[in-house]
N, C-alpha and C. Protein backbone atom coordinates (compact mmCIF):
# COMPACT_ATOMS: atom_id res chain seq x y z
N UNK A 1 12.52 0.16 -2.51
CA UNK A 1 13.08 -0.57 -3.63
C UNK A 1 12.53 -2.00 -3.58
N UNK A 2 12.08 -2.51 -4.53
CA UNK A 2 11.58 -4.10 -4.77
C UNK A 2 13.04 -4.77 -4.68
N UNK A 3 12.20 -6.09 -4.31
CA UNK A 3 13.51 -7.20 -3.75
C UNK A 3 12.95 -8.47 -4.33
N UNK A 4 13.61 -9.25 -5.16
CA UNK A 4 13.59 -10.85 -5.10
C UNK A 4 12.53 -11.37 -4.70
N UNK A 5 11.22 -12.35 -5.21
CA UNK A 5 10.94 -13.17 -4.48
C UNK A 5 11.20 -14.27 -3.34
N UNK A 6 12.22 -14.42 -3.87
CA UNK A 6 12.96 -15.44 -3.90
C UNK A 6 12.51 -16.68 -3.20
N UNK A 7 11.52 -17.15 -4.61
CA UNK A 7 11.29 -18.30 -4.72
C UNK A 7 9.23 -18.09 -4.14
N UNK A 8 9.52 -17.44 -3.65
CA UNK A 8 7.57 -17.37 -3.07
C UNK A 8 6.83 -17.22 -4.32
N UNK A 9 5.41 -17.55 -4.15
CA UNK A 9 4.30 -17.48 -5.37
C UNK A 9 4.15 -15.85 -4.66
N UNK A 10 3.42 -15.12 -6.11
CA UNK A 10 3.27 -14.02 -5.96
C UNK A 10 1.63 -13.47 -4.51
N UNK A 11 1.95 -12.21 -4.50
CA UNK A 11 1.04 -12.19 -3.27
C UNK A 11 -0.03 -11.25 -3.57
N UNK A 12 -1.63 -11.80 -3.01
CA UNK A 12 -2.30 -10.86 -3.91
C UNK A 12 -2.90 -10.05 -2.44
N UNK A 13 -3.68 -8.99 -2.29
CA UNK A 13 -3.79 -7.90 -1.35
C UNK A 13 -4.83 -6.79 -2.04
N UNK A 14 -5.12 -6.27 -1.29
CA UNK A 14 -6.41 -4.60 -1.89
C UNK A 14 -5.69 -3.62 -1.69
N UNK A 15 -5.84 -2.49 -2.46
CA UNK A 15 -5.18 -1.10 -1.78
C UNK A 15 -6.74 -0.52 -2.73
N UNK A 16 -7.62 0.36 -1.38
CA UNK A 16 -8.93 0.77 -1.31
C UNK A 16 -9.90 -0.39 -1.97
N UNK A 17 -10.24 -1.43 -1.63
CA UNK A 17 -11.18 -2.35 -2.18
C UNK A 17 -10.68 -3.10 -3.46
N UNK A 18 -9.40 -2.94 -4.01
CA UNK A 18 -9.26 -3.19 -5.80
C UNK A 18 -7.85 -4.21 -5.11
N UNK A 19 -8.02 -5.31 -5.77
CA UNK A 19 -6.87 -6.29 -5.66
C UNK A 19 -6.21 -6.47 -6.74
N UNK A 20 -4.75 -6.74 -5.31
CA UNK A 20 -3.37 -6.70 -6.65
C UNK A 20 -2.57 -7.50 -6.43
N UNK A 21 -1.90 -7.95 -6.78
CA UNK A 21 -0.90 -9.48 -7.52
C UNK A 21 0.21 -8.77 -7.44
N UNK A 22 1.20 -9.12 -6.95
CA UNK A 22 2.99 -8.68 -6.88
C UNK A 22 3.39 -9.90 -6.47
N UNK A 23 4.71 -9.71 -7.01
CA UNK A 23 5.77 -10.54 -7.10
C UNK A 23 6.44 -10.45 -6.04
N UNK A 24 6.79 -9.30 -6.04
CA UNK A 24 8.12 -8.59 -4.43
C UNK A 24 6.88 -8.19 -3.10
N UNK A 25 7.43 -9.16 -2.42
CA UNK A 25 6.60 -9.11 -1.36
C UNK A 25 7.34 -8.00 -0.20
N UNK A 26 7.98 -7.40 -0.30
CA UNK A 26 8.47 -6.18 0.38
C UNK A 26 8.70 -5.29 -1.31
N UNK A 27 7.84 -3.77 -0.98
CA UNK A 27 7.89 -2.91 -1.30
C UNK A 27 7.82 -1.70 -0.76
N UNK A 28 7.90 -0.50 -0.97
CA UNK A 28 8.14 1.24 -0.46
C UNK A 28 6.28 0.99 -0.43
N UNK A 29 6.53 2.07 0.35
CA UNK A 29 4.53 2.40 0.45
C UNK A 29 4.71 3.39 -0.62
N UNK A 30 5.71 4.22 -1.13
CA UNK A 30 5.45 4.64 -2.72
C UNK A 30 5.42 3.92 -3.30
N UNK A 31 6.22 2.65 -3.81
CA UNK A 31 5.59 2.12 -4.89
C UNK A 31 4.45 1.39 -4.87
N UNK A 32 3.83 1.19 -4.04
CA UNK A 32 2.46 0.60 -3.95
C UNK A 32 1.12 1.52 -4.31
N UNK A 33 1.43 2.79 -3.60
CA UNK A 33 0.80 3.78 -4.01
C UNK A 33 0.73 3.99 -5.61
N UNK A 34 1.87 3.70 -6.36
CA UNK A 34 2.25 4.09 -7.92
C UNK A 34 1.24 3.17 -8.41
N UNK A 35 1.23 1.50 -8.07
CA UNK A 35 0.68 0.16 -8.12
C UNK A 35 -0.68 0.85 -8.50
N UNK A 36 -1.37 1.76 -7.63
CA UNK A 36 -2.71 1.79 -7.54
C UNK A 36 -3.50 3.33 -8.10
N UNK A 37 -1.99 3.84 -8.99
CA UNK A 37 -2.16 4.83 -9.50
C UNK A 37 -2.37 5.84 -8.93
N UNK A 38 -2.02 6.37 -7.35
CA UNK A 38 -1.76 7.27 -6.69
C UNK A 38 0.06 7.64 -6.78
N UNK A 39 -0.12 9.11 -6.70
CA UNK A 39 0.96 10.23 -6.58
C UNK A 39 1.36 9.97 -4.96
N UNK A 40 2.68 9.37 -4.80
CA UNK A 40 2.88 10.04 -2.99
C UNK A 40 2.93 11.02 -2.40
N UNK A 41 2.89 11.90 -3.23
CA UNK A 41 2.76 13.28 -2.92
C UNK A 41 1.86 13.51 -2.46
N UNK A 42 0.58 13.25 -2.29
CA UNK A 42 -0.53 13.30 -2.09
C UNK A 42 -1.47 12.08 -1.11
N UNK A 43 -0.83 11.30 -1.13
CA UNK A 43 -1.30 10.51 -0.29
C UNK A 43 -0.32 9.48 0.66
N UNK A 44 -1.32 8.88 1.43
CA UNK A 44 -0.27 7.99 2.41
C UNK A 44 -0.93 6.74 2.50
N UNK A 45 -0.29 5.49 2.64
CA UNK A 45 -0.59 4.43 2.60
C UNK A 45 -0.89 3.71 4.45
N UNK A 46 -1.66 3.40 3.90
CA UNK A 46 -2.26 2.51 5.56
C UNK A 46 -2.78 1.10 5.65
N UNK A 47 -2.85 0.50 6.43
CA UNK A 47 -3.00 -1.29 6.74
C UNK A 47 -3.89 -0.96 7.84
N UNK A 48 -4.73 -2.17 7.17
CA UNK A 48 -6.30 -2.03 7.85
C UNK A 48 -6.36 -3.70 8.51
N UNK A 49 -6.79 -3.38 9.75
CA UNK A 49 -6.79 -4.53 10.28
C UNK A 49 -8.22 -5.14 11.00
N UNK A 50 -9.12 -6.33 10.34
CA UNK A 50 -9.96 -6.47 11.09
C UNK A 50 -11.26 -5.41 10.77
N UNK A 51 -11.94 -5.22 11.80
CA UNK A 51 -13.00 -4.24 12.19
C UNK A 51 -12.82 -2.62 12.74
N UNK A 52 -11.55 -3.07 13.01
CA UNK A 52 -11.24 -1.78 14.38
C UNK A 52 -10.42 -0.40 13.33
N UNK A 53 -10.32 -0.70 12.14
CA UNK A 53 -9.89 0.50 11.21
C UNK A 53 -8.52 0.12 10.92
N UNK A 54 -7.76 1.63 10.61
CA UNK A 54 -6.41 1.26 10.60
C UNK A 54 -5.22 1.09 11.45
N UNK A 55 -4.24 0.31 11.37
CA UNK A 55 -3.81 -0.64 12.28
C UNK A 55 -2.47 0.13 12.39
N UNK A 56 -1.37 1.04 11.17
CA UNK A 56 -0.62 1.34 10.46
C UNK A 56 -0.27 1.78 9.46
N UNK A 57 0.02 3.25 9.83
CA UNK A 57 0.15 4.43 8.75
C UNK A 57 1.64 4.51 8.41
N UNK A 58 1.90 4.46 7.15
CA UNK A 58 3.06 4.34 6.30
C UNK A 58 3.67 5.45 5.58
N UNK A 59 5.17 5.68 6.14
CA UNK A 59 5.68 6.85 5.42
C UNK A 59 5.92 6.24 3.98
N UNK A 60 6.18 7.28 3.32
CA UNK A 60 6.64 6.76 1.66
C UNK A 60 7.61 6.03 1.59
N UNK A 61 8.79 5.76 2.01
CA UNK A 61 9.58 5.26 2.14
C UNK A 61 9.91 3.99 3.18
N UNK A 62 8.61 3.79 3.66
CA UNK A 62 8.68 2.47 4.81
C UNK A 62 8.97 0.97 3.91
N UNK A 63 9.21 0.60 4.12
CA UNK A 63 9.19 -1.03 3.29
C UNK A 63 8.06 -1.68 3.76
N UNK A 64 7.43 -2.34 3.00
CA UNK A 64 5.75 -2.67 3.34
C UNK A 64 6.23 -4.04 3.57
N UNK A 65 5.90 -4.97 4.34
CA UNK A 65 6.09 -6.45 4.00
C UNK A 65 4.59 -6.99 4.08
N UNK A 66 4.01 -7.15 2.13
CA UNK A 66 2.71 -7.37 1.83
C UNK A 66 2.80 -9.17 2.55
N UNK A 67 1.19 -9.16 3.26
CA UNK A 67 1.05 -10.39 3.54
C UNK A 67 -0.05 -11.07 2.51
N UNK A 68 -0.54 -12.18 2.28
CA UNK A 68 -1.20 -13.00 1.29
C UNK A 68 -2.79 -12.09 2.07
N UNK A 69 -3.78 -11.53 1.08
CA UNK A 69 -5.41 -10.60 1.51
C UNK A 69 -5.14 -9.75 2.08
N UNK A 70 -3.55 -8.97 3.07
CA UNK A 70 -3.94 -7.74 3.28
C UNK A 70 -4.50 -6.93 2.77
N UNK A 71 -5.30 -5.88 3.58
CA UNK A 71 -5.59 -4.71 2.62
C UNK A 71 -5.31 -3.52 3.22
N UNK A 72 -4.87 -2.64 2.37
CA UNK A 72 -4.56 -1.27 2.64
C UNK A 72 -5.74 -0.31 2.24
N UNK A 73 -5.54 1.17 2.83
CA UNK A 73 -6.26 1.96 2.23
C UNK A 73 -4.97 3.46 2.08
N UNK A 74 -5.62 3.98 0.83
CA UNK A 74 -5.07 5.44 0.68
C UNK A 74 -5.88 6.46 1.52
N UNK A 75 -4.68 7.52 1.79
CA UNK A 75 -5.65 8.71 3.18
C UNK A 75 -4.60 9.68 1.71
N UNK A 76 -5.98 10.83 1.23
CA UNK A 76 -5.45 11.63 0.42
C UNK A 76 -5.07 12.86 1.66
N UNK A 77 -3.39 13.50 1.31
CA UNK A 77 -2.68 14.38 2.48
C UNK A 77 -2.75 15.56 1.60
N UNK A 78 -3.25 15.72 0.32
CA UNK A 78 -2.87 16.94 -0.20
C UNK A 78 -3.86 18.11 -0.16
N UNK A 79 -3.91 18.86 -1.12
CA UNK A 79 -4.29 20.46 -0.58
C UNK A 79 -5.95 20.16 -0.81
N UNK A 80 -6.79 20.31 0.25
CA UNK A 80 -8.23 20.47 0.25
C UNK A 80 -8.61 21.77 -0.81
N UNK A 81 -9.72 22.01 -1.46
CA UNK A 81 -9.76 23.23 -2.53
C UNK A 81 -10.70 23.92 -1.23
N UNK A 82 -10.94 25.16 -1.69
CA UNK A 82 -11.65 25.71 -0.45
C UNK A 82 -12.49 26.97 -1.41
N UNK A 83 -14.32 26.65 -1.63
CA UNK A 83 -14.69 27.28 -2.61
C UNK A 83 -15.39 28.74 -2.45
């Protein structure tokens, strides 16, 4: 669930290379996922840190606390097609 600024300038961040601007600096890793036009159903949200990859893999329901240039990436969890 989004919460109040209260009172902070908004915070901008990447989720897969594409930057985004929010207001509520704690959000669900679903709604961030929604943010970037991913289904949670299907994917999971992660925080990339540095060089060394990802730092922190996020259930849907974790509360994210976005920092000012983090960036995240999406890991798609859903059904591979198999031809």
């Amino acid at each position: 669930m989004t919460q109040p600024n209260h009172g902070q300038p908004p915070v901008t961040f990447t989720i897969d290379g594409v930057e985004y601007t929010a207001d509520d600096r704690r959000q669900t890793a679903a709604e961030l996922l929604e943010l970037a036009g991913m289904n949670s159903e299907d994917h999971d949200l992660a925080l990339v840190r540095g060089s060394s990859g990802i730092d922190h893999r996020f259930a849907d329901s974790d509360e994210v606390q976005i920092t000012p240039g983090a960036r995240y990436v999406s890991i798609f969890t859903g059904p591979t097609p198999v031809a």
